[in-house]
Protein backbone atom coordinates (compact mmCIF):
# COMPACT_ATOMS: atom_id res chain seq x y z
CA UNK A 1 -54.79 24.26 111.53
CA UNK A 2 -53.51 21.61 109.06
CA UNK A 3 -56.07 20.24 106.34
CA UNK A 4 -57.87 16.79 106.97
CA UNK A 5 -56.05 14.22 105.07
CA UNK A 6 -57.94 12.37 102.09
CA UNK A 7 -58.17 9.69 104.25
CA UNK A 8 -59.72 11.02 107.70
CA UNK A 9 -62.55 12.54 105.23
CA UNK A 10 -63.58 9.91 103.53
CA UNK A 11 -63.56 7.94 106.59
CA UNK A 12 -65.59 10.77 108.39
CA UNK A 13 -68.09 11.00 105.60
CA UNK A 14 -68.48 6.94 105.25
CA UNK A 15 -69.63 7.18 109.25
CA UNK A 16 -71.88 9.98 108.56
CA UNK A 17 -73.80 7.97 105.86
CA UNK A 18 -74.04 4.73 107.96
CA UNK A 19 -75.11 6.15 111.28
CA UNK A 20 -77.93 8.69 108.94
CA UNK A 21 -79.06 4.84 107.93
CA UNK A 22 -79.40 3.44 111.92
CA UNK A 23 -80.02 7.22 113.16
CA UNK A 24 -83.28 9.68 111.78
CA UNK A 25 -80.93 12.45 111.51
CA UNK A 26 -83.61 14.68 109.82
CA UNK A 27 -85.60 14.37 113.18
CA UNK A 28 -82.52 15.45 115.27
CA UNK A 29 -81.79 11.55 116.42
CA UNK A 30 -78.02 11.07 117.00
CA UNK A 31 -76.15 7.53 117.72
CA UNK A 32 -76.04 6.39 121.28
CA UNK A 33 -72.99 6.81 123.02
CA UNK A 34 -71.66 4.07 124.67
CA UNK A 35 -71.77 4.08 127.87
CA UNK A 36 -69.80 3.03 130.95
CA UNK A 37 -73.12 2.87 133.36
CA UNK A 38 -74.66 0.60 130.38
CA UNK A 39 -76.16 -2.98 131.27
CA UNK A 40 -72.93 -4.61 130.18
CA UNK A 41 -69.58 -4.19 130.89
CA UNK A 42 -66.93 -2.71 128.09
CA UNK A 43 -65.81 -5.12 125.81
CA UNK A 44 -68.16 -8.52 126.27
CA UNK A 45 -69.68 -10.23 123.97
CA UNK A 46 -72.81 -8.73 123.28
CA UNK A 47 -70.90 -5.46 123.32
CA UNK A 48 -68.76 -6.97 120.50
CA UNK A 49 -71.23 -8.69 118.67
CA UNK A 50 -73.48 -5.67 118.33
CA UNK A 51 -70.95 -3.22 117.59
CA UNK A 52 -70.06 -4.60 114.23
CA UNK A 53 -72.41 -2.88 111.78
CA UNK A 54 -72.62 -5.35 109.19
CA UNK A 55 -72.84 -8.24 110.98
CA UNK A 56 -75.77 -6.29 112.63
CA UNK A 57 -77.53 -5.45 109.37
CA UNK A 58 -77.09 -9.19 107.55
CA UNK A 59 -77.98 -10.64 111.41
CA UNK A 60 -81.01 -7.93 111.68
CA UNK A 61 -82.36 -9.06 107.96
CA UNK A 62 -82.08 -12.78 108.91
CA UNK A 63 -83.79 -12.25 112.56
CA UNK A 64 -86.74 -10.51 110.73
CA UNK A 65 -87.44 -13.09 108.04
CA UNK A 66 -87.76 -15.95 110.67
CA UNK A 67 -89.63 -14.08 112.83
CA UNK A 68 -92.57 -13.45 109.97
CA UNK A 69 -92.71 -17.36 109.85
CA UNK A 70 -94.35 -17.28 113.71
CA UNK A 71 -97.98 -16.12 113.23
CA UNK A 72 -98.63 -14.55 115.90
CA UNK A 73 -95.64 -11.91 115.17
CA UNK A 74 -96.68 -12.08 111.88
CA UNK A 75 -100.20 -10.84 112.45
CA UNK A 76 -98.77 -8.47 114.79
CA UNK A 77 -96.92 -6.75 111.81
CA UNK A 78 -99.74 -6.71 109.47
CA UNK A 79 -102.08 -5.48 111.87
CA UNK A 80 -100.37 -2.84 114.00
CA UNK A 81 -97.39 -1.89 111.81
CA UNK A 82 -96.97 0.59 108.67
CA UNK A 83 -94.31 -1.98 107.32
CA UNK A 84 -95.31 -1.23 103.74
CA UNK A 85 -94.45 1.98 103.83
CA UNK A 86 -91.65 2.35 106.19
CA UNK A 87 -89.84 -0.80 106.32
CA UNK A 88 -86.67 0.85 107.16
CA UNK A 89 -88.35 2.94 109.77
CA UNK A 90 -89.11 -0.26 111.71
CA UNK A 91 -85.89 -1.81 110.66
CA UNK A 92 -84.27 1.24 112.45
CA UNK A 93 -86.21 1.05 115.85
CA UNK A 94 -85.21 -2.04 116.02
CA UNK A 95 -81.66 -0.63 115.66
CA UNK A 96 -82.19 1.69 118.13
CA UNK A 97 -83.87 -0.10 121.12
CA UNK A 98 -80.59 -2.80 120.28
CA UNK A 99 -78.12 0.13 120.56
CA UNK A 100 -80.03 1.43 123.53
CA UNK A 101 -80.05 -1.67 125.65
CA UNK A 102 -76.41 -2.55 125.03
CA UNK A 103 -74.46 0.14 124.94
CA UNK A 104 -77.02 3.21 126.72
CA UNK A 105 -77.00 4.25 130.25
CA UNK A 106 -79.18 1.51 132.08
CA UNK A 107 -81.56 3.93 133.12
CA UNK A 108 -82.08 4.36 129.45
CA UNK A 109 -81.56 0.50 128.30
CA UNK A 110 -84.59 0.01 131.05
CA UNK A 111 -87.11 3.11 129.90
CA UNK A 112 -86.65 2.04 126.38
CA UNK A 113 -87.49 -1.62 127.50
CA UNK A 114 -90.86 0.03 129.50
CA UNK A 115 -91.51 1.76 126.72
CA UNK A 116 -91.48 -1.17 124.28
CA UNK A 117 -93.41 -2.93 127.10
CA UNK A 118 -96.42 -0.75 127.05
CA UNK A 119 -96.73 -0.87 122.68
CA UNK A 120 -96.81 -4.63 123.19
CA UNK A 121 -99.72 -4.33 125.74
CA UNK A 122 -101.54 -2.35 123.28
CA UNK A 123 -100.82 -5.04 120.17
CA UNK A 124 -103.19 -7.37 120.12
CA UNK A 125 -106.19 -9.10 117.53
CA UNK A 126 -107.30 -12.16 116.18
CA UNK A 127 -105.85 -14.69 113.74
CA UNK A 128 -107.26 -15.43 110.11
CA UNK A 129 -108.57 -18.65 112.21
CA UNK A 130 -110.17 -16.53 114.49
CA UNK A 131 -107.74 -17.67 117.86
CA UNK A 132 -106.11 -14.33 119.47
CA UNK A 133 -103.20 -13.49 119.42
CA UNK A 134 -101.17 -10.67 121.74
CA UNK A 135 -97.65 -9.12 121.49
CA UNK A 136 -97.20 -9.61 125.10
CA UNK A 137 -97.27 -13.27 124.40
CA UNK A 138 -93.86 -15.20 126.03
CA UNK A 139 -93.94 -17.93 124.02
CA UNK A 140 -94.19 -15.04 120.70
CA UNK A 141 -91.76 -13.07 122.38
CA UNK A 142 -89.06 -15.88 123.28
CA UNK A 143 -89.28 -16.47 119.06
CA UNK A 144 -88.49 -13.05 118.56
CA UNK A 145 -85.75 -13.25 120.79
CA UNK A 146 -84.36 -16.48 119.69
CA UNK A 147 -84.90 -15.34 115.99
CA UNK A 148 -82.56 -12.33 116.73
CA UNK A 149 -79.69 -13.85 119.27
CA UNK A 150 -78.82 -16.82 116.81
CA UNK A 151 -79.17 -14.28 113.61
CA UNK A 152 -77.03 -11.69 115.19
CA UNK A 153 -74.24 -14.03 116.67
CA UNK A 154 -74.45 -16.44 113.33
CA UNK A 155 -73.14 -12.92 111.55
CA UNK A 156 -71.10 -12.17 113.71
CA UNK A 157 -69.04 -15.69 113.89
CA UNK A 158 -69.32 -15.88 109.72
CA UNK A 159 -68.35 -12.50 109.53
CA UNK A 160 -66.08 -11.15 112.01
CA UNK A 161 -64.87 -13.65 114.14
CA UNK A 162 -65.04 -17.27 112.88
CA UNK A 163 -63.37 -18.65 115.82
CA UNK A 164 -65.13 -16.75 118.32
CA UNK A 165 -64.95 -19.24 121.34
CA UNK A 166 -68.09 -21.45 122.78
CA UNK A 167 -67.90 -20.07 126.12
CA UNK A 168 -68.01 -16.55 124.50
CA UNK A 169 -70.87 -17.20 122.81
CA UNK A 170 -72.81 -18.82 125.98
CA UNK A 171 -72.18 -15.35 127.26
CA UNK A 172 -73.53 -13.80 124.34
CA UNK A 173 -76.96 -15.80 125.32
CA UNK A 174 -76.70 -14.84 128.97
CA UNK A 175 -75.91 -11.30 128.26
CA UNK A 176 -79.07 -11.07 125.96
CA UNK A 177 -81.31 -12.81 128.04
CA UNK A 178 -81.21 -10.20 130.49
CA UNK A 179 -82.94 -7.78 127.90
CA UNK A 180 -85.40 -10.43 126.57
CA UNK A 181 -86.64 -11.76 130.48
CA UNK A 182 -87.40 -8.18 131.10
CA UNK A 183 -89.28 -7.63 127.53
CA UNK A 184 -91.54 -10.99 129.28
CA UNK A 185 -90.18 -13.49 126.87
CA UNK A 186 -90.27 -17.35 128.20
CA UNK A 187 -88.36 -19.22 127.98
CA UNK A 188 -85.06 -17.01 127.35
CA UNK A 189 -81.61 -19.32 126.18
CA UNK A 190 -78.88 -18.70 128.75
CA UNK A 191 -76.38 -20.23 126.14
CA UNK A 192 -75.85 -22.27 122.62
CA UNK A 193 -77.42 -25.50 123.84
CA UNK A 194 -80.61 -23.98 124.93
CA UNK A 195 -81.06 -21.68 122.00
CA UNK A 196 -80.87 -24.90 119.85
CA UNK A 197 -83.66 -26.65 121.98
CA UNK A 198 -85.93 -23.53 122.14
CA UNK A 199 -85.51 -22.93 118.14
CA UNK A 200 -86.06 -27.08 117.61
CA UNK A 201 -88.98 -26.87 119.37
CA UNK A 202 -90.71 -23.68 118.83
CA UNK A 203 -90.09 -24.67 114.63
CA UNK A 204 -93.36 -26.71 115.26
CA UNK A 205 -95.51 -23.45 115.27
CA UNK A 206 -93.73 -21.97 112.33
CA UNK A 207 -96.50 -21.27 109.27
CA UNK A 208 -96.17 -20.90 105.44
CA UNK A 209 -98.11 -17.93 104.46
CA UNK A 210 -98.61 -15.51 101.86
CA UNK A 211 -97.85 -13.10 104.07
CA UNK A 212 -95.15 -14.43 105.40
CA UNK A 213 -93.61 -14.34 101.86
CA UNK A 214 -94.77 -11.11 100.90
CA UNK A 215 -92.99 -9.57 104.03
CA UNK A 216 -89.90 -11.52 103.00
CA UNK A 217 -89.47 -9.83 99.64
CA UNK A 218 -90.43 -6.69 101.38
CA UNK A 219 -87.58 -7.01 103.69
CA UNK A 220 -85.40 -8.14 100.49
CA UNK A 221 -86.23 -4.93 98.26
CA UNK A 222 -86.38 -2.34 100.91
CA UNK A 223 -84.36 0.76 100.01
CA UNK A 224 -82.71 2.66 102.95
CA UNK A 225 -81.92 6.32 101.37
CA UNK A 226 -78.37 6.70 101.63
CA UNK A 227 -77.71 2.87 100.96
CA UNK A 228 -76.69 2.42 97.73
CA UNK A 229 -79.07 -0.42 95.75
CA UNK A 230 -76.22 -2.94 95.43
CA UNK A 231 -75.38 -2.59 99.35
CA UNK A 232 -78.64 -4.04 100.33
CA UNK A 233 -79.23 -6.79 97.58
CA UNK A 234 -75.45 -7.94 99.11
CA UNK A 235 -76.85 -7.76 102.55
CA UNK A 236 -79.80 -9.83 101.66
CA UNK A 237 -77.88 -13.01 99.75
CA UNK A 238 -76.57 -13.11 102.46
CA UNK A 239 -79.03 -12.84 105.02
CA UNK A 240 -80.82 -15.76 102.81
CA UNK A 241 -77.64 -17.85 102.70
CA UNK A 242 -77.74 -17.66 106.57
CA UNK A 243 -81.27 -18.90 106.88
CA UNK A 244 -81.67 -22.61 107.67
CA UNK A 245 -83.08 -24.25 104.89
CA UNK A 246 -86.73 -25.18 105.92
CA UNK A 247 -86.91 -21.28 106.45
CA UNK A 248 -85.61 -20.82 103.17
CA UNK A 249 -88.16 -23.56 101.63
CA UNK A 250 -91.02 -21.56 103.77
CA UNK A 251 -90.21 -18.36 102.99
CA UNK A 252 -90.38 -19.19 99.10
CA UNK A 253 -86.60 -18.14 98.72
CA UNK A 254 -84.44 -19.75 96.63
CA UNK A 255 -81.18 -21.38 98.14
CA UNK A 256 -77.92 -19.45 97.08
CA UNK A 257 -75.90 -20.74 94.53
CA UNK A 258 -72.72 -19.85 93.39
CA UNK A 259 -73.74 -16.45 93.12
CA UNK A 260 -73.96 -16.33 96.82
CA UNK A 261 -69.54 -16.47 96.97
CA UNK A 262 -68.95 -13.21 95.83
CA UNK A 263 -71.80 -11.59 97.75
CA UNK A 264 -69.95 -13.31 100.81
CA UNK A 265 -66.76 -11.90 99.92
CA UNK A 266 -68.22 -8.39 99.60
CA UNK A 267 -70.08 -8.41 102.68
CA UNK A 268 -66.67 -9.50 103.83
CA UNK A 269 -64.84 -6.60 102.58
CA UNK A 270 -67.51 -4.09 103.49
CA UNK A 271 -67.63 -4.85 107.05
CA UNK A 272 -63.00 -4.28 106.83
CA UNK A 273 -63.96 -1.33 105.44
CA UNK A 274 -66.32 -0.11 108.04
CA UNK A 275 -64.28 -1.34 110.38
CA UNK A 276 -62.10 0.78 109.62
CA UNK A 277 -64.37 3.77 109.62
CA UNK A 278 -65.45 3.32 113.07
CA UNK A 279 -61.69 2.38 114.53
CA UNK A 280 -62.64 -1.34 115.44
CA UNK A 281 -60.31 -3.93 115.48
C-alpha cells in the first residue's frame, strides 16, 4: 500500500481535532452520519447551512449571547445548568441535538427532540422578582429558536455564501421550524419576514443583567481543549460583530473596530480551510 500523502494527513488529522471539539470522543461519542432517512432532504438549506462548521460555531456563539438577554432562558441557565464549569459541554449538546435533527435518521432527530422535551418539563423556578418562569415556555422557546435561525443563517450568508438567495433562506426558516414547533415553541418564523417581526417584537422582553453579562464573557473566554486560544477569541469578534447593536450595548460588549477586519478575514480563511478538510464545496 502506497504512503498517505502530506496532504491527505494533515487533512485527516485537522477533521479529527474539529469533530473531538463537536464530538466527546473520550466518552466513545462519534459524529452523526448523515443520513438519507433524515428530516430533510440532501442538499437544502438547512442541510447546507448547518454543515459548514464555522459558520456553525460564530452562528452558535451569537445565538447563545442573545438568548442570555431573555430572562426566563437566562434563569434557566443559572439555575439548572453547570455552565461555569462546562461551558463547552453545553455548547456541544447543543451541537449535537443540531447535528441530530438535521442530518440523523428521523427516528433519531425525533427521540432526541423527546428527550430534550422531557429536561425542559423538569426546568423550571422563579425569577429574582419572584414571577415563574418554565423551560417549556413557547414564548421562551420561540426566542431560543429565533436567537439561533437568524445567528446560524447570518453566518452562514457573511461567511459562506453572501448571495445565498431570499427564497433559499425562507426555506431555511421553514425547514427549521419543523424542529422548533415540535420542541413547543410559538410562534415559529416560516421565513425572513416573520423572523424579523417575531425578533422586533419579542426585543421588548429583552433584560440588562449582570448575569446576562457575566454569561457573555463566559461564552467569550471559554476554552474548548483542542481549540487553540487564538481560534476562539477569532470566533468571538466575530460573533460580537454579528450581534445587533442594542445586544451589543446590553450585553456590555464593545462594538468592533478596526480590529474586527482581520478577525473577519481569518474566520474567512479558516472556514476555506475546513472546507477543505471535510470535502465541501
Amino acid at each position: 500500500m502506497p504512503p498517505t500523502p502530506l496532504s491527505e494527513r494533515l487533512r485527516l488529522k485537522l477533521v479529527e481535532r474539529v469533530r473531538g471539539i463537536f464530538n466527546d470522543v473520550e466518552g466513545g461519542q462519534k459524529p452523526v452520519p448523515p443520513s438519507d432517512e433524515a428530516l430533510f432532504v440532501k442538499d437544502t438549506p438547512i442541510r447546507m447551512v448547518h454543515a459548514d462548521v464555522v459558520a456553525m460555531m460564530v452562528g452558535g456563539i451569537r445565538g447563545l449571547l442573545l438568548q442570555m438577554l431573555h430572562p426566563h432562558a437566562l434563569q434557566g441557565v443559572i439555575d439548572h445548568s453547570n455552565f461555569r464549569s462546562d461551558m463547552h459541554g453545553r455548547l456541544r449538546r447543543t451541537a449535537r441535538f443540531i447535528a441530530v435533527t438535521t442530518f440523523g435518521r428521523r427516528d433519531d432527530a425525533m427521540a432526541a427532540i423527546e428527550r430534550v422535551n422531557r429536561i425542559h418539563a423538569q426546568v423550571d423556578g422563579t425569577l429574582p422578582d419572584g414571577s415563574p418562569y418554565s423551560a417549556t415556555d413557547p414564548r421562551t422557546l420561540a426566542w431560543v429558536h429565533v436567537a439561533e435561525a437568524t445567528s446560524f443563517l447570518a453566518a452562514y450568508i457573511r461567511h459562506v455564501r453572501p448571495a445565498m438567495p431570499g427564497s433559499d433562506q425562507d426555506e431555511y426558516y421553514r425547514q427549521f421550524a419543523v424542529v422548533a414547533g415540535a420542541l413547543g415553541a410559538d410562534p415559529v418564523p416560516e421565513n425572513r419576514r416573520e423572523a424579523e417581526a417575531i425578533f422586533r417584537e419579542m426585543r421588548a422582553e429583552l433584560t440588562s443583567s449582570p448575569a446576562a453579562r457575566e454569561i457573555a464573557q463566559l461564552v467569550l473566554t471559554q476554552r474548548p481543549r483542542g481549540s487553540p486560544p487564538a481560534v476562539q477569541a477569532m470566533l468571538g469578534a466575530e460573533a460580537v460583530a454579528l450581534l445587533p447593536p442594542f445586544a451589543r450595548s446590553m450585553l456590555g460588549l464593545e462594538r468592533p473596530g478596526l480590529a474586527a477586519l482581520p478577525a473577519r478575514a481569518a474566520t474567512w480563511g479558516m472556514g476555506k480551510t475546513l472546507r477543505w478538510a471535510f470535502r465541501q464545496n
